[in-house]
Protein backbone atom coordinates (compact mmCIF):
# COMPACT_ATOMS: atom_id res chain seq x y z
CA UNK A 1 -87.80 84.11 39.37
CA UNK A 2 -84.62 82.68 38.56
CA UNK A 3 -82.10 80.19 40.10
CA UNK A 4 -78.55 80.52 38.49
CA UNK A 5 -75.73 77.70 38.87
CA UNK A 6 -72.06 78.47 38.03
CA UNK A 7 -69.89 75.68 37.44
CA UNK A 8 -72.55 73.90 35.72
CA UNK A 9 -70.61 72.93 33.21
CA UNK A 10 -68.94 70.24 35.65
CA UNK A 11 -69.90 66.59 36.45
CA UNK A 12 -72.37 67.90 39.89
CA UNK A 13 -73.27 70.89 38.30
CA UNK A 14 -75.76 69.06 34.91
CA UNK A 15 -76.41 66.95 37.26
CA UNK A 16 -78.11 69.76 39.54
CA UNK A 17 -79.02 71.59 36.86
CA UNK A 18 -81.27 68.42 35.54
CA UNK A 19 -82.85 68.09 38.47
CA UNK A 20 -83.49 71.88 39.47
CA UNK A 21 -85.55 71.95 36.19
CA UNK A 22 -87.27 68.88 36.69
CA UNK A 23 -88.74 69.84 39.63
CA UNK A 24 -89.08 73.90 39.98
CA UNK A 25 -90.91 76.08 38.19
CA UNK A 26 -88.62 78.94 37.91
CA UNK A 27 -86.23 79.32 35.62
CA UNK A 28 -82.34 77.96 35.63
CA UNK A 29 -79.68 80.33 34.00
CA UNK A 30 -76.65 78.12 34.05
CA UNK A 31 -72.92 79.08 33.61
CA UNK A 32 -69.71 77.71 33.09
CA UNK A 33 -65.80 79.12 31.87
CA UNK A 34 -65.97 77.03 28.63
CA UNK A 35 -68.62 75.64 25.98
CA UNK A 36 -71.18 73.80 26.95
CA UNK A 37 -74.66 72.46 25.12
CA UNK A 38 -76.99 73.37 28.32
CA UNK A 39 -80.02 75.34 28.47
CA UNK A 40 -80.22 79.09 29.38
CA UNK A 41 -76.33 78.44 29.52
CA UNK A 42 -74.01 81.75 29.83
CA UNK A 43 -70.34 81.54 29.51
CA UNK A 44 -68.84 83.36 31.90
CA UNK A 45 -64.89 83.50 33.33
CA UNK A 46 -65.94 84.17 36.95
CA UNK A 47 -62.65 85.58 37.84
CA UNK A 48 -63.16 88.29 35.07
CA UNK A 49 -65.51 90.77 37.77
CA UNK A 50 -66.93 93.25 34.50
CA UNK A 51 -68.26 89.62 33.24
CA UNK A 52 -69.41 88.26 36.33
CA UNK A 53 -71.29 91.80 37.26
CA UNK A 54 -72.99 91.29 33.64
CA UNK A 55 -73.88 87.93 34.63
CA UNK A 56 -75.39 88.68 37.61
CA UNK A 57 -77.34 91.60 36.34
CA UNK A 58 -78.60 88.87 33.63
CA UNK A 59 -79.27 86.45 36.12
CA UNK A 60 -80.77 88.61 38.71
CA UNK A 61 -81.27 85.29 40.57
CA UNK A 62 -83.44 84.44 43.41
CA UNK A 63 -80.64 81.80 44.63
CA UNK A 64 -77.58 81.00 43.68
CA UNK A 65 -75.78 77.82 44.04
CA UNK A 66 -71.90 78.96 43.17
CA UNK A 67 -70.43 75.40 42.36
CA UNK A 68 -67.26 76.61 40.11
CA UNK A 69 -64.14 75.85 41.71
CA UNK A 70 -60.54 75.26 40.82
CA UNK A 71 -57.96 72.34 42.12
CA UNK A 72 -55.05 72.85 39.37
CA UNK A 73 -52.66 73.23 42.64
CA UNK A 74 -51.41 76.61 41.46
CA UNK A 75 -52.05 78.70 44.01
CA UNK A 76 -53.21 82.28 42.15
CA UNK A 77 -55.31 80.37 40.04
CA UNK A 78 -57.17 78.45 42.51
CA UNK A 79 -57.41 81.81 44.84
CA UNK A 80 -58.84 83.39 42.12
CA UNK A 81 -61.61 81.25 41.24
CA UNK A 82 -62.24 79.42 44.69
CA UNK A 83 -62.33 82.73 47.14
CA UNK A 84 -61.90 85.75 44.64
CA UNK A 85 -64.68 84.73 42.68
CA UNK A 86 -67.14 83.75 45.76
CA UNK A 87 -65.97 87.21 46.99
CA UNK A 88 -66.99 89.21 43.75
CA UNK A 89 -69.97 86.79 43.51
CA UNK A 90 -71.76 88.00 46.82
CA UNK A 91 -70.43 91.69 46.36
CA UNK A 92 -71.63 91.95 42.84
CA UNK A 93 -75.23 90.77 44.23
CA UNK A 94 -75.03 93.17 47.14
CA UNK A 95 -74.11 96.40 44.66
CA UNK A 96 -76.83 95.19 42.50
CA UNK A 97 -79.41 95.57 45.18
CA UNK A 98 -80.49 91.58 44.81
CA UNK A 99 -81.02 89.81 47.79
CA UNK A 100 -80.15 86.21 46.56
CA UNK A 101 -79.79 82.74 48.71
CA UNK A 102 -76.04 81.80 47.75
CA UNK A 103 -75.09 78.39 48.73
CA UNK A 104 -71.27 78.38 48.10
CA UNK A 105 -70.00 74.77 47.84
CA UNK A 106 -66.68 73.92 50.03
CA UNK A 107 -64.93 70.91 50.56
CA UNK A 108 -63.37 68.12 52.82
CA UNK A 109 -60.42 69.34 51.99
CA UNK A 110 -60.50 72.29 54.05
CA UNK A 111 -60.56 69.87 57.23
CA UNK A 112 -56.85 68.97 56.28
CA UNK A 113 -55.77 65.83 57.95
CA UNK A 114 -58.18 64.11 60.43
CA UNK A 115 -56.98 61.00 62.81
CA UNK A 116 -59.24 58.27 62.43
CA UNK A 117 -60.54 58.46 66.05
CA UNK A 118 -61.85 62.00 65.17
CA UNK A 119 -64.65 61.06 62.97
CA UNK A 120 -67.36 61.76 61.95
CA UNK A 121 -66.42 64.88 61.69
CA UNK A 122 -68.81 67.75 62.02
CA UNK A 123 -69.16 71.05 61.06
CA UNK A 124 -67.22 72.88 63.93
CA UNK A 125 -64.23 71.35 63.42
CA UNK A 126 -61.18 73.70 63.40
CA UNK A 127 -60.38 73.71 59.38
CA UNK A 128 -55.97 73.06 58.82
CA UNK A 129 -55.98 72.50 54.91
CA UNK A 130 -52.45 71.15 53.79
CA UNK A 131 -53.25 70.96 50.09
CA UNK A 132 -53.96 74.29 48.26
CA UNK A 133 -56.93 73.18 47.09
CA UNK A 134 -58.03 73.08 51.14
CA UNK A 135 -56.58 76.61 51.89
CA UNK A 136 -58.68 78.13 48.93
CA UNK A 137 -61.37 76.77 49.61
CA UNK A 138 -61.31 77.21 53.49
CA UNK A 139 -60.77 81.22 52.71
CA UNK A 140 -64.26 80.83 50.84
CA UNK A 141 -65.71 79.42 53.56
CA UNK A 142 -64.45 82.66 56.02
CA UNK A 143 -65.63 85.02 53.47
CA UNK A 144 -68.78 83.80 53.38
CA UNK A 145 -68.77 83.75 56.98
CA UNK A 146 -68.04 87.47 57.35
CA UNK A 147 -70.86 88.40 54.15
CA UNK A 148 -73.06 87.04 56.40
CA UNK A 149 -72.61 88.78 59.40
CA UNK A 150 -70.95 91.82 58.43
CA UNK A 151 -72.97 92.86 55.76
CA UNK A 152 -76.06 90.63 56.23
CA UNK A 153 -75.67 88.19 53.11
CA UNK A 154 -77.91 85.72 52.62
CA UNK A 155 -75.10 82.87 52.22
CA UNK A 156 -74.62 79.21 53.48
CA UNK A 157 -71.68 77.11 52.60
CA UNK A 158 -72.14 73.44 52.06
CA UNK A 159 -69.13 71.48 52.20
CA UNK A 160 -69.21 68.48 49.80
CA UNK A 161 -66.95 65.13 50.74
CA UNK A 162 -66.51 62.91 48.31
CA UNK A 163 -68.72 62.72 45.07
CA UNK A 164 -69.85 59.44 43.32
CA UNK A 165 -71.44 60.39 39.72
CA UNK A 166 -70.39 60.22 36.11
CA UNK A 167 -68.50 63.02 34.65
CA UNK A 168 -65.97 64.83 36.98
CA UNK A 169 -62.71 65.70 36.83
CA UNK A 170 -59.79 63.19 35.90
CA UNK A 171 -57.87 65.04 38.76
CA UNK A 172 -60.46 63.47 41.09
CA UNK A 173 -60.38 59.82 41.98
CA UNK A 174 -63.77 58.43 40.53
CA UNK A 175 -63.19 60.39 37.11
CA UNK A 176 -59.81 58.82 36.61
CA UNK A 177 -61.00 55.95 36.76
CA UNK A 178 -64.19 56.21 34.95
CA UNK A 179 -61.76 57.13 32.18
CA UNK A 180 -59.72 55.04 32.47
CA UNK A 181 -62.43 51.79 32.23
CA UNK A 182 -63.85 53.48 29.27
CA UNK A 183 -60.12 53.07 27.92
CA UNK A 184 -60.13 49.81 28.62
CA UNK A 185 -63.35 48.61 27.06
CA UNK A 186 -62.23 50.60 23.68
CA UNK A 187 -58.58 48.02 24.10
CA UNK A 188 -56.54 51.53 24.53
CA UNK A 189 -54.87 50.16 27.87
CA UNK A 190 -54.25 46.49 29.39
CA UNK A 191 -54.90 47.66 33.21
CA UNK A 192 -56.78 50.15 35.33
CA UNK A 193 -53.75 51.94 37.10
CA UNK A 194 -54.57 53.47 40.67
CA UNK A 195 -53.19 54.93 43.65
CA UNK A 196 -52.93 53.62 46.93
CA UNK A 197 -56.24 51.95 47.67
CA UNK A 198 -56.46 51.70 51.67
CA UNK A 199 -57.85 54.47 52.60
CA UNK A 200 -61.59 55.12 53.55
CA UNK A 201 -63.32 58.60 52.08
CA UNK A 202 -67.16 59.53 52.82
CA UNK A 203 -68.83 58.83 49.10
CA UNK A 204 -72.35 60.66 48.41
CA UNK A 205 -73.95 59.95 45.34
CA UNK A 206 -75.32 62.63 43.37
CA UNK A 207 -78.52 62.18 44.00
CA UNK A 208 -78.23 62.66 47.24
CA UNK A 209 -75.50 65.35 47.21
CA UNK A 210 -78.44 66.91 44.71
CA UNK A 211 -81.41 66.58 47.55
CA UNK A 212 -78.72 67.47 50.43
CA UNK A 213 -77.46 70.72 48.63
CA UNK A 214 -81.97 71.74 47.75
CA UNK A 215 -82.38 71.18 51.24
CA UNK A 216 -79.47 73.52 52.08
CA UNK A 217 -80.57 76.37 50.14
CA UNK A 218 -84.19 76.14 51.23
CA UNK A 219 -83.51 75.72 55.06
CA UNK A 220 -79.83 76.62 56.00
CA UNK A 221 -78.84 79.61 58.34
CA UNK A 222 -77.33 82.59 56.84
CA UNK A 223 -73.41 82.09 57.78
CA UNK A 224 -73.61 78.20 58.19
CA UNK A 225 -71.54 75.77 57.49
CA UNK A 226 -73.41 72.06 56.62
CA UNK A 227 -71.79 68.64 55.57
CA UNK A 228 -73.12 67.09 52.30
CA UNK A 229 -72.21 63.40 52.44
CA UNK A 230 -73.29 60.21 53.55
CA UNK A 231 -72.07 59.62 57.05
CA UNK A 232 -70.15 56.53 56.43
CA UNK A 233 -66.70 55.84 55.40
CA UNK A 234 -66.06 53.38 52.23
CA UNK A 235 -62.76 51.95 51.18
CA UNK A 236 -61.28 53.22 48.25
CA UNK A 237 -60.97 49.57 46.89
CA UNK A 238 -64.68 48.98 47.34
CA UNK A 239 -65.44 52.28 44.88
CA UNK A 240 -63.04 50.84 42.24
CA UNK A 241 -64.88 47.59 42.69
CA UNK A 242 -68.31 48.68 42.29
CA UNK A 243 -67.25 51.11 39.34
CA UNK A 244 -65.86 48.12 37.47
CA UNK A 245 -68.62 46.04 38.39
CA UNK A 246 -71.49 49.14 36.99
CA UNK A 247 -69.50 49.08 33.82
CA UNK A 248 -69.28 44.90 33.17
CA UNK A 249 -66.03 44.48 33.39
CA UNK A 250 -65.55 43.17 36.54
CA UNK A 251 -62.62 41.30 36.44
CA UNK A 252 -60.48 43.86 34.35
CA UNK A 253 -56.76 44.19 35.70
CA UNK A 254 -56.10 46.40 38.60
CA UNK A 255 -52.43 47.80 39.12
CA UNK A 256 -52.08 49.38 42.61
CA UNK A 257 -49.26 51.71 43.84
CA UNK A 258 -47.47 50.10 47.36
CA UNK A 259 -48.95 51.71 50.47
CA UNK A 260 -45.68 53.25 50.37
CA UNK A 261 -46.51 55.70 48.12
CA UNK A 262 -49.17 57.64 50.54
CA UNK A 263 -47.77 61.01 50.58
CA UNK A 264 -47.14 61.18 54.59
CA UNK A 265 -48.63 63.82 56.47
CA UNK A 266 -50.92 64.49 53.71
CA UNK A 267 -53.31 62.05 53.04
CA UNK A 268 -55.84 60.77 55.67
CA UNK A 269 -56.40 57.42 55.75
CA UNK A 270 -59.91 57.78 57.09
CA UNK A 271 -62.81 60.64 56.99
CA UNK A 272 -66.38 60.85 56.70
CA UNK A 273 -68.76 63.18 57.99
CA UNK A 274 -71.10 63.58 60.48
CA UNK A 275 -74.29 64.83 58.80
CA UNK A 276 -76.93 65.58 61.46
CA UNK A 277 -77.50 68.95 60.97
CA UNK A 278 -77.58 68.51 57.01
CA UNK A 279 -79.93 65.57 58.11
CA UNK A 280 -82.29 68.06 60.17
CA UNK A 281 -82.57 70.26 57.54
CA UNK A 282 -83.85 67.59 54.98
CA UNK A 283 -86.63 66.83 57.96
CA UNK A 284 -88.17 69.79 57.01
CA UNK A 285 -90.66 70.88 54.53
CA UNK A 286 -89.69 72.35 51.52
């Protein structure tokens, strides 16, 4: 049997990949857009359907965790890749005749702006994204709802918060500036430059996000929507101090944009999620 990951490529998606093969038997065909030195890896442009129907015929997966996503903030693009492709993904299993697991993976984002009084927030929540990102990724999540129950896909969506690990995108908080230290210990730059550092997000590790997400797939009910987080809200400024702190250079210089610069009505200054039914699910066997 076979488990494939798309978006493996990615900071989560070795990381899940590594740990999949540590500890199943079954084999892990792995896939990203671009190059990568991974085993059984498979380039694949997801948004191309021919080349995803190949891939899946490849595959012919047991489970799927779809991880590949797109936050470039152009709208067609990130359609494409974060609902088109999660579309074409579960159709392309369905014409195929394999009945595959697929865990899609959402995001916070799709909760929009939450008032600080309104968390932890839980799974229910009505979803008002206000980046693009958010919308794209909140139309996966209702097209995975409506596999489920109008054609009876096997699909779950877990919705990641905010991931701690080594790796991801620069466009995401902890990759900026994990590249940005590894600047600064090679003398490139004189100061770690940041945004506004108030605000509390929910950080998982990826360990955990790993065991949350396994736990998902094995346990989750077909059209289900379950948090992957930690259930507690950190400051910003604590991350950046802990980051500096992992790489020995705790005193380097930190330049912080003014509170002013929060782009109002956009960012929250507090979320984090309320994880009991991911917790439930990790109560159980595997």
């Amino acid at each position: 049997m076979t488990i494939l990951v798309t978006g493996a490529s990615g900071g989560f998606g070795r990381i899940l990949c590594a740990a999949l093969r540590d500890s199943s038997h079954e084999d892990v065909v792995a896939s990203g857009r671009g190059e990568a030195d991974l085993p059984g890896y498979v380039r694949c442009d997801l948004t191309d359907r021919a080349a995803l129907q190949r891939l899946v015929m490849h595959a012919r997966p047991r489970l799927v965790y779809h991880l590949a996503g797109g936050f470039t903030n152009d709208y067609d693009r990130d359609f494409a890749i974060n609902a088109g492709a999660a579309r074409d993904l579960l159709q392309s299993l369905r014409e195929a005749g394999i009945q595959a697991r697929t865990v899609l993976l959402g995001t916070a984002a799709e909760y929009g702006i939450v008032v600080p009084e309104k968390n932890p927030v839980d799974e229910d929540r009505v979803l008002r994204p206000v980046s693009v990102y958010g919308v794209t990724k909140a139309c996966q999540t209702h097209i995975a709802c409506c596999a489920a129950y109008e054609h009876g896909d096997d699909v779950v969506v877990a919705r990641m918060f905010n991931l701690l690990a080594s790796g991801l995108s620069e466009r995401l908080f902890v990759g900026r500036v994990e590249r940005q230290i590894g600047r600064y210990k090679r003398g490139e730059i004189d100061a770690i430059e940041v945004g506004n550092l108030a605000h509390s997000r929910d950080y998982v590790t990826a360990a955990d996000a790993a065991s949350q997400i396994r736990a998902i797939a094995a346990h989750g009910e077909a059209g289900a929507v379950y948090h992957v987080g930690s259930g507690v809200a950190t400051a910003m400024r604590d991350v950046l101090r802990r980051m500096l702190a992992d790489a020995a250079v705790p005193d380097a210089p930190v330049k912080e944009a003014p509170a002013t610069a929060t782009r109002v009505g956009y960012d929250a200054s507090v979320i984090y999620a309320d994880m009991r039914r991911t917790r439930a699910l990790q109560e159980r066997p595997r």
